[in-house]
Protein backbone atom coordinates (compact mmCIF):
# COMPACT_ATOMS: atom_id res chain seq x y z
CA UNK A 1 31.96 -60.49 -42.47
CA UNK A 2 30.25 -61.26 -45.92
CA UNK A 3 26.45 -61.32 -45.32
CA UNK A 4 25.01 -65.12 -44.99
CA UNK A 5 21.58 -64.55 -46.72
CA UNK A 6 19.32 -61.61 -47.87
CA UNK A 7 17.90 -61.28 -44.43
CA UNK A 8 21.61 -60.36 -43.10
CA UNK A 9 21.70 -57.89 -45.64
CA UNK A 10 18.26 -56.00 -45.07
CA UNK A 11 18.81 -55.82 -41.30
CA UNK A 12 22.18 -54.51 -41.35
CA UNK A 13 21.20 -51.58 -44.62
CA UNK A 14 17.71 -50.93 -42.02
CA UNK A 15 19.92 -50.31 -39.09
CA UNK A 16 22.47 -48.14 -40.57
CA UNK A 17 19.68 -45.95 -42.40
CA UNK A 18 18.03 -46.09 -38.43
CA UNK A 19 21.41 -44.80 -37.19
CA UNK A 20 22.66 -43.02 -39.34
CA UNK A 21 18.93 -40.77 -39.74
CA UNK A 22 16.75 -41.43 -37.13
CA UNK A 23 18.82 -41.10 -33.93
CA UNK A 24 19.61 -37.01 -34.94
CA UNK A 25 16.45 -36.33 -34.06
CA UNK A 26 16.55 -37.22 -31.04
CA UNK A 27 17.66 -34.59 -28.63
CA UNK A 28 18.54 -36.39 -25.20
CA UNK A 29 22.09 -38.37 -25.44
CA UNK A 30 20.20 -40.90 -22.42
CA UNK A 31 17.98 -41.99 -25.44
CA UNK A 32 20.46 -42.19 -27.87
CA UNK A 33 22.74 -44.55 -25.33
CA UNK A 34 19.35 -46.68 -24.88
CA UNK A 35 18.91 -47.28 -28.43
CA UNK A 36 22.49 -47.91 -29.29
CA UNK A 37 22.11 -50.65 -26.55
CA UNK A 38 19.05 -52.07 -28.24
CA UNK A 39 20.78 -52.08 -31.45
CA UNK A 40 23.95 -53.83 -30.24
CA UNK A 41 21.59 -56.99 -29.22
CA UNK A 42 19.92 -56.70 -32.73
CA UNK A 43 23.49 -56.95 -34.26
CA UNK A 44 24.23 -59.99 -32.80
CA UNK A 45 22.40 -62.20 -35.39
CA UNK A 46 24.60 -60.44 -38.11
CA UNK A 47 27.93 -60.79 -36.17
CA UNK A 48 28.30 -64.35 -36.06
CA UNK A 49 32.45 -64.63 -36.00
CA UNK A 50 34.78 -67.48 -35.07
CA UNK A 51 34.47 -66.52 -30.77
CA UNK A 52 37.21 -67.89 -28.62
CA UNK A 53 37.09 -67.37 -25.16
CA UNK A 54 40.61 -67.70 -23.13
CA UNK A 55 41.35 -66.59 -19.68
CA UNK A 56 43.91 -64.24 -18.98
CA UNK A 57 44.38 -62.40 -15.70
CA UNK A 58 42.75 -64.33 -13.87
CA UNK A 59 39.28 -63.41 -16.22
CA UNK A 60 37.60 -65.72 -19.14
CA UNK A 61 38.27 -63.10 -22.43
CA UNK A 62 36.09 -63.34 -25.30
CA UNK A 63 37.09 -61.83 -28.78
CA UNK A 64 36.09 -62.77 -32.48
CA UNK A 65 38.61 -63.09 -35.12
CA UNK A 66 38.14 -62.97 -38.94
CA UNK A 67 39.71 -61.75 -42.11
CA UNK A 68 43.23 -61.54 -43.38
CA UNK A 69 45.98 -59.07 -43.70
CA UNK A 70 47.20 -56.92 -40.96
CA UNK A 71 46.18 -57.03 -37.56
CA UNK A 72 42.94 -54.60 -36.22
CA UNK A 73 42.30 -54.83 -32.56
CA UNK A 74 38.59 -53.28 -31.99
CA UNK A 75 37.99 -52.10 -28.26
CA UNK A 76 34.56 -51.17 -27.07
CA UNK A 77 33.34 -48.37 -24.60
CA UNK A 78 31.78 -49.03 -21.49
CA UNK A 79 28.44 -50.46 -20.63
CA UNK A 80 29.21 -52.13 -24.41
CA UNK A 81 30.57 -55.02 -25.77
CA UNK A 82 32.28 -56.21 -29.15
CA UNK A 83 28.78 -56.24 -31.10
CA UNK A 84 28.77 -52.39 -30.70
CA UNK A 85 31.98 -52.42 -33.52
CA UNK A 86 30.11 -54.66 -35.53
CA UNK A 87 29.48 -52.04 -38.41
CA UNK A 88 33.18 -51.46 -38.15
CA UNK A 89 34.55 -54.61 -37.93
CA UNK A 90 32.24 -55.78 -40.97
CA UNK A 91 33.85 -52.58 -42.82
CA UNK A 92 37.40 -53.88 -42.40
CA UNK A 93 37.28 -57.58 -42.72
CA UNK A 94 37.69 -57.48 -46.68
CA UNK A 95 41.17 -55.99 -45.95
CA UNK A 96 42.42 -56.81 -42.61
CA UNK A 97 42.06 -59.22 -39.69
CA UNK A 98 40.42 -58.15 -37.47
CA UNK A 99 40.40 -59.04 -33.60
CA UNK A 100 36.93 -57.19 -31.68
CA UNK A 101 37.40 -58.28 -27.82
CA UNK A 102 34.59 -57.96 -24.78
CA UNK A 103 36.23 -56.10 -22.68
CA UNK A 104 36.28 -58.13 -18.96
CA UNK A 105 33.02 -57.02 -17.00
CA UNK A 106 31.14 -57.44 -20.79
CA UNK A 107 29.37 -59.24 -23.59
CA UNK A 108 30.54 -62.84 -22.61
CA UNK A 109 33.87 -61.70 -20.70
CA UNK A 110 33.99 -62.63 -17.23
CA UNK A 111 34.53 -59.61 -14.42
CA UNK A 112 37.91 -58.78 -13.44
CA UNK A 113 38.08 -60.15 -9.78
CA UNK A 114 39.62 -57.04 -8.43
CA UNK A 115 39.17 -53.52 -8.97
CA UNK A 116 40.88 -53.08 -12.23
CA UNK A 117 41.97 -49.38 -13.73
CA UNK A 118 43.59 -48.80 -17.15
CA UNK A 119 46.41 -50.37 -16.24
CA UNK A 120 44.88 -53.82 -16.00
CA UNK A 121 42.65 -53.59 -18.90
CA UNK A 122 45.83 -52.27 -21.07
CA UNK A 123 48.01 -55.17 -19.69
CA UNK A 124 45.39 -57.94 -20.47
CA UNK A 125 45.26 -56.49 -24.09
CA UNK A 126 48.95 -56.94 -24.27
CA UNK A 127 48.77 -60.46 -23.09
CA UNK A 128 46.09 -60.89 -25.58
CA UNK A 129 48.41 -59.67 -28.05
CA UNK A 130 51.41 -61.76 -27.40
CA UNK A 131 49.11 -65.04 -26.88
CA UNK A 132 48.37 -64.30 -30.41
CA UNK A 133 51.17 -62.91 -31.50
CA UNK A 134 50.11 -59.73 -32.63
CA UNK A 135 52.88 -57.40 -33.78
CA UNK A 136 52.46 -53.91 -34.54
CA UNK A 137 49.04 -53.93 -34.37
CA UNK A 138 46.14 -51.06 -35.31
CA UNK A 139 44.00 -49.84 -33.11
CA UNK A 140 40.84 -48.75 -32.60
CA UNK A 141 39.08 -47.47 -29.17
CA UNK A 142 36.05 -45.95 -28.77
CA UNK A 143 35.10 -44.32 -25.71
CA UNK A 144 36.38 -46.23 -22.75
CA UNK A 145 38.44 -48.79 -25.14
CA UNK A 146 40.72 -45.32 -26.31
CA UNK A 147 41.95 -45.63 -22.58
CA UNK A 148 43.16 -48.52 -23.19
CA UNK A 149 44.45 -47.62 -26.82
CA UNK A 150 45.91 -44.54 -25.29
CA UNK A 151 47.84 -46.25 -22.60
CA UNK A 152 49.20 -48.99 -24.95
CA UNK A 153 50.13 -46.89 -27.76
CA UNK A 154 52.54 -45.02 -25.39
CA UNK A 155 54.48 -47.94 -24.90
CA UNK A 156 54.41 -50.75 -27.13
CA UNK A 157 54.96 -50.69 -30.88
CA UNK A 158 51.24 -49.62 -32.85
CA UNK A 159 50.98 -49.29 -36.70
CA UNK A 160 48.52 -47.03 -36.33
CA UNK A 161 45.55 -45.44 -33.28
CA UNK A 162 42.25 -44.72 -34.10
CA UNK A 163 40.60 -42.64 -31.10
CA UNK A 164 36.34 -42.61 -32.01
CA UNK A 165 34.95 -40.19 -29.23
CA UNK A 166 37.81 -41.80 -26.63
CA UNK A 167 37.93 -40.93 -22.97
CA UNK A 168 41.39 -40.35 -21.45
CA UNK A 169 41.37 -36.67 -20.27
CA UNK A 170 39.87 -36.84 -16.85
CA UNK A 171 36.80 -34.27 -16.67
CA UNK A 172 36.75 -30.92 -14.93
CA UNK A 173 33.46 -30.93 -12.91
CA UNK A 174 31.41 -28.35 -11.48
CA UNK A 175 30.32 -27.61 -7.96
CA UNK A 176 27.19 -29.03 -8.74
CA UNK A 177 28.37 -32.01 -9.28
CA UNK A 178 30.92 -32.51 -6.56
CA UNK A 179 27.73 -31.76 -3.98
CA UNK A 180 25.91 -34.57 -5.61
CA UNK A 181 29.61 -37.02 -5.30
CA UNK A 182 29.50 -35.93 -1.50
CA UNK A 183 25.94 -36.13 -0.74
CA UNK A 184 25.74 -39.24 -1.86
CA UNK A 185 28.85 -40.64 0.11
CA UNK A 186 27.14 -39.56 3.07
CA UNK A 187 24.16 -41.40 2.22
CA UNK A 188 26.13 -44.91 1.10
CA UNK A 189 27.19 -44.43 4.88
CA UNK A 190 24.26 -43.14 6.62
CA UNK A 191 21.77 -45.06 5.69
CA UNK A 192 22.58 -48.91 6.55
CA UNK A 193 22.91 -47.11 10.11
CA UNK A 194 19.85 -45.69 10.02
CA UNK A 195 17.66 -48.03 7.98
CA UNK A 196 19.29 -51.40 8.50
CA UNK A 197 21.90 -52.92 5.68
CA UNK A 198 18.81 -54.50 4.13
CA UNK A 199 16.66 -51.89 4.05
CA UNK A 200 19.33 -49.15 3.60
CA UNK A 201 20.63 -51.08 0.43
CA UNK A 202 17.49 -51.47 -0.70
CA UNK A 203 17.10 -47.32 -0.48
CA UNK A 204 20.57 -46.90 -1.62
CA UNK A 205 19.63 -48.49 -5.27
CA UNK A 206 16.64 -46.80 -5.54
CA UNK A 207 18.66 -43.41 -4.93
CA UNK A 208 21.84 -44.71 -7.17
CA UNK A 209 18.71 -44.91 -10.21
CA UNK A 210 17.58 -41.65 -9.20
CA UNK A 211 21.19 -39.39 -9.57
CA UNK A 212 23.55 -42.04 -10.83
CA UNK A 213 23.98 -42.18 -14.40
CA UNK A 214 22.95 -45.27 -16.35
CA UNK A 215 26.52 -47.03 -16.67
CA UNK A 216 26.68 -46.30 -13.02
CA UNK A 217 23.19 -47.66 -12.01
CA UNK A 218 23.25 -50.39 -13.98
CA UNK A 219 26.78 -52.04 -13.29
CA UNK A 220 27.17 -54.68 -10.23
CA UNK A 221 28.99 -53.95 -7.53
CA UNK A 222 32.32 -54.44 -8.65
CA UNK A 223 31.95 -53.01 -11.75
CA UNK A 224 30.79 -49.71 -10.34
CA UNK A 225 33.79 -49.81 -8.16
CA UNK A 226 35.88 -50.14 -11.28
CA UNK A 227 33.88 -47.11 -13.42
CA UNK A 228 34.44 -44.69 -10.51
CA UNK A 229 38.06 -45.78 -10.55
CA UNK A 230 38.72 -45.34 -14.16
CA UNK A 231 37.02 -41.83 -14.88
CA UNK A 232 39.11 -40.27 -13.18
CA UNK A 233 41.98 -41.36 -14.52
CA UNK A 234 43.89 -38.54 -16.65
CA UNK A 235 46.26 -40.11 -19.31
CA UNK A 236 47.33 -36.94 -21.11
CA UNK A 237 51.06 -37.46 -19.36
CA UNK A 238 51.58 -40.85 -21.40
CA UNK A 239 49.58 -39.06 -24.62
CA UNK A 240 53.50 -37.29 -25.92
CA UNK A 241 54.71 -40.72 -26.13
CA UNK A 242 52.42 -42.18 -28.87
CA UNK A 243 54.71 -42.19 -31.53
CA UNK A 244 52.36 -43.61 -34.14
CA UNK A 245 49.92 -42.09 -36.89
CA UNK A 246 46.67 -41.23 -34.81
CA UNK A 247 43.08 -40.21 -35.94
CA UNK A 248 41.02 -38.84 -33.49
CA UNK A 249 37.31 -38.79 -34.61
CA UNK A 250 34.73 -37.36 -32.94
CA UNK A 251 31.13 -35.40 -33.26
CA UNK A 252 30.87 -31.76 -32.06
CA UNK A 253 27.82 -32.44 -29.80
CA UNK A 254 29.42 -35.27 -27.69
CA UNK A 255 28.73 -34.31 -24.07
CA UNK A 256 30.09 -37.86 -23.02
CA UNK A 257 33.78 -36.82 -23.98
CA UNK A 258 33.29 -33.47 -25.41
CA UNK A 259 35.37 -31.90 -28.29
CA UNK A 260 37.55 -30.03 -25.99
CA UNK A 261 39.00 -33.09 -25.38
CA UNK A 262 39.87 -34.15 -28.75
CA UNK A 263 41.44 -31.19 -29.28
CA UNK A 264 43.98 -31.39 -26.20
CA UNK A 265 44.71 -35.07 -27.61
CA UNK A 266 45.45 -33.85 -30.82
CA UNK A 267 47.80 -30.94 -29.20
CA UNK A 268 49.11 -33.50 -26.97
CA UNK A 269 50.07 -36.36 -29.47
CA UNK A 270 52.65 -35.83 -31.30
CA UNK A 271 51.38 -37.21 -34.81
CA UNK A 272 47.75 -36.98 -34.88
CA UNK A 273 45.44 -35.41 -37.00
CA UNK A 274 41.38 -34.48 -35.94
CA UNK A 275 38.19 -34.96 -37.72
CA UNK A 276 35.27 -33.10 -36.63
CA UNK A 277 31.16 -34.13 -37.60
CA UNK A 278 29.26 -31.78 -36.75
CA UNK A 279 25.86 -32.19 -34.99
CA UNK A 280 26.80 -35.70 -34.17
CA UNK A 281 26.85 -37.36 -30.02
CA UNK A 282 29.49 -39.85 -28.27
CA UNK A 283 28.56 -42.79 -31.09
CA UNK A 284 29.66 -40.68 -33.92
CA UNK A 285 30.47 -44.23 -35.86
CA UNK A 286 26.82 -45.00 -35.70
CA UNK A 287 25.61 -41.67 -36.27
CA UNK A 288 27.07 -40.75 -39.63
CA UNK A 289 28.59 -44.40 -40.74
CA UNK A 290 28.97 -42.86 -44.26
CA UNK A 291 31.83 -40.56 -43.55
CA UNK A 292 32.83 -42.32 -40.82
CA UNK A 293 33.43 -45.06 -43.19
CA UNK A 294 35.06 -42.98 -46.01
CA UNK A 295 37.66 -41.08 -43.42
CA UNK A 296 38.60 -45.04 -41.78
CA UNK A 297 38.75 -46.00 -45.07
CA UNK A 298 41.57 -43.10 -46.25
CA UNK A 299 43.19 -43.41 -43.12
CA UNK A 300 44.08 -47.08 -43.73
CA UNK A 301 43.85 -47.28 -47.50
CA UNK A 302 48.11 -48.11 -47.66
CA UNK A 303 47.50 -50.61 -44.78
CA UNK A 304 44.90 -52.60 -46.74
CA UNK A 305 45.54 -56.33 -47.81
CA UNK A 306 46.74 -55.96 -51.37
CA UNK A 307 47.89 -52.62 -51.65
């Protein structure tokens, strides 16, 4: 999207200097996630698109279209929405149309009404894409949404995938943290018996804020339900079937989906290629947006409108 007025233009040059500076100093990822947030709500006055909102699945899906040329679907990670893409999505409007979806259970999608995995988030994006009628498209998933592009790639026709520190490889834990998973089953249980259901809910919040982490804590009910369902969901059996061009890009200090990830994905599918910033967390897009920029732009520089 072109910039309406100078204002448009100073926020968005302020908050990539912000970004793309600021947040390295930081050291915890907690406060990088936090600002990221606050930032995605300050984007929102500069990514003003033509919204439609459908249902589909039984959910109300909201997406923003604009631009021309060939078809980019942008897909969010979790606890986000579209407005987290919006540096992206302003980057490739001059050559492509471009399609940035709330994924359902964000921004101004409704929650899915059941407890949804990847499957049901991939299959509403292929709805999506045949309601349109979206051939061939490229994607681009970040975090959570490279599930989704993972999943679809491996069997529907894709251009092209873009993985931005993507999920898909489901984590090997510690003991640590498997005593924490346990400990607090036993309290989800135990404590309505003991306290009351008022009182023990009441508790049970208060100790989900304490060792949860923030996506967790801060999701309702069902959506919780749905986050403990789809992190542990390992895709890397469907990853050999992506027969498309595939960037993976991701930054070296991501403890969110770490590097040793990437690097399995890039063993994994058959034609994809890795590109490593160093020093940079799980928003590497938003953390160095000038060579994120230049390596989207190379990527896709034969697929631009024009070429």
């Amino acid at each position: 999207m072109k910039p309406n007025n100078v204002e448009d233009v100073t926020t968005s040059v302020l908050l990539t200097i912000i970004v793309g500076q600021g947040l390295n100093k930081l050291n915890k990822n907690a406060d990088k996630v936090a600002i990221f947030r606050l930032l995605s709500v300050t984007l929102r006055h500069i990514c003003v698109k033509m919204e439609k909102l459908i249902e589909i699945n039984g959910v109300k899906f909201n997406y923003s279209v604009e631009g021309e040329g060939l078809p980019v679907v942008l897909m969010h990670g979790w606890g986000c929405n579209r407005t987290t893409l919006a540096r992206i999505e302003n980057l490739l409007t001059p050559s492509f149309k471009v399609y940035n979806v709330d994924f359902p259970g964000f921004g101004k999608s409704s929650e899915p009404p059941t407890v949804w995995g990847v499957e049901e988030y991939t299959a509403l994006i292929e709805r999506f894409l045949d309601i349109e009628g979206i051939d061939n498209p490229i994607l681009l998933g970040h975090s959570f949404g490279g599930r989704v592009g993972i999943l679809l790639s491996s069997r529907r026709s894709v251009r092209k995938l873009i993985l931005v520190d993507a999920a898909g490889i489901k984590p090997r834990h510690s003991m640590k943290y498997y005593v924490k998973v346990y400990t607090y089953k036993a309290v989800k249980h135990l404590l309505p018996l003991m306290m009351g259901k008022a009182k023990g809910e009441e508790m049970l919040n208060r100790y989900r804020k304490k060792v949860g982490s923030s996506d967790y804590s801060n999701a309702s009910e069902m959506m919780r339900r749905i986050l403990s369902k789809v992190v542990n969901e390992d895709l890397k059996c469907v990853m050999p079937s992506i027969k498309c061009p595939t960037l993976l890009v991701w930054g070296t200090d991501d403890t969110a989906t770490p590097l040793s990830d990437a690097k399995k994905m890039e063993k994994l599918i058959p034609d994809a290629g890795l590109v490593e910033f160093p020093g940079v967390g799980h928003y590497s897009f938003l953390e160095n947006p000038w060579q994120f920029d230049a390596v989207i732009n190379s990527f896709l520089e034969k697929d631009k409108r024009n070429k």
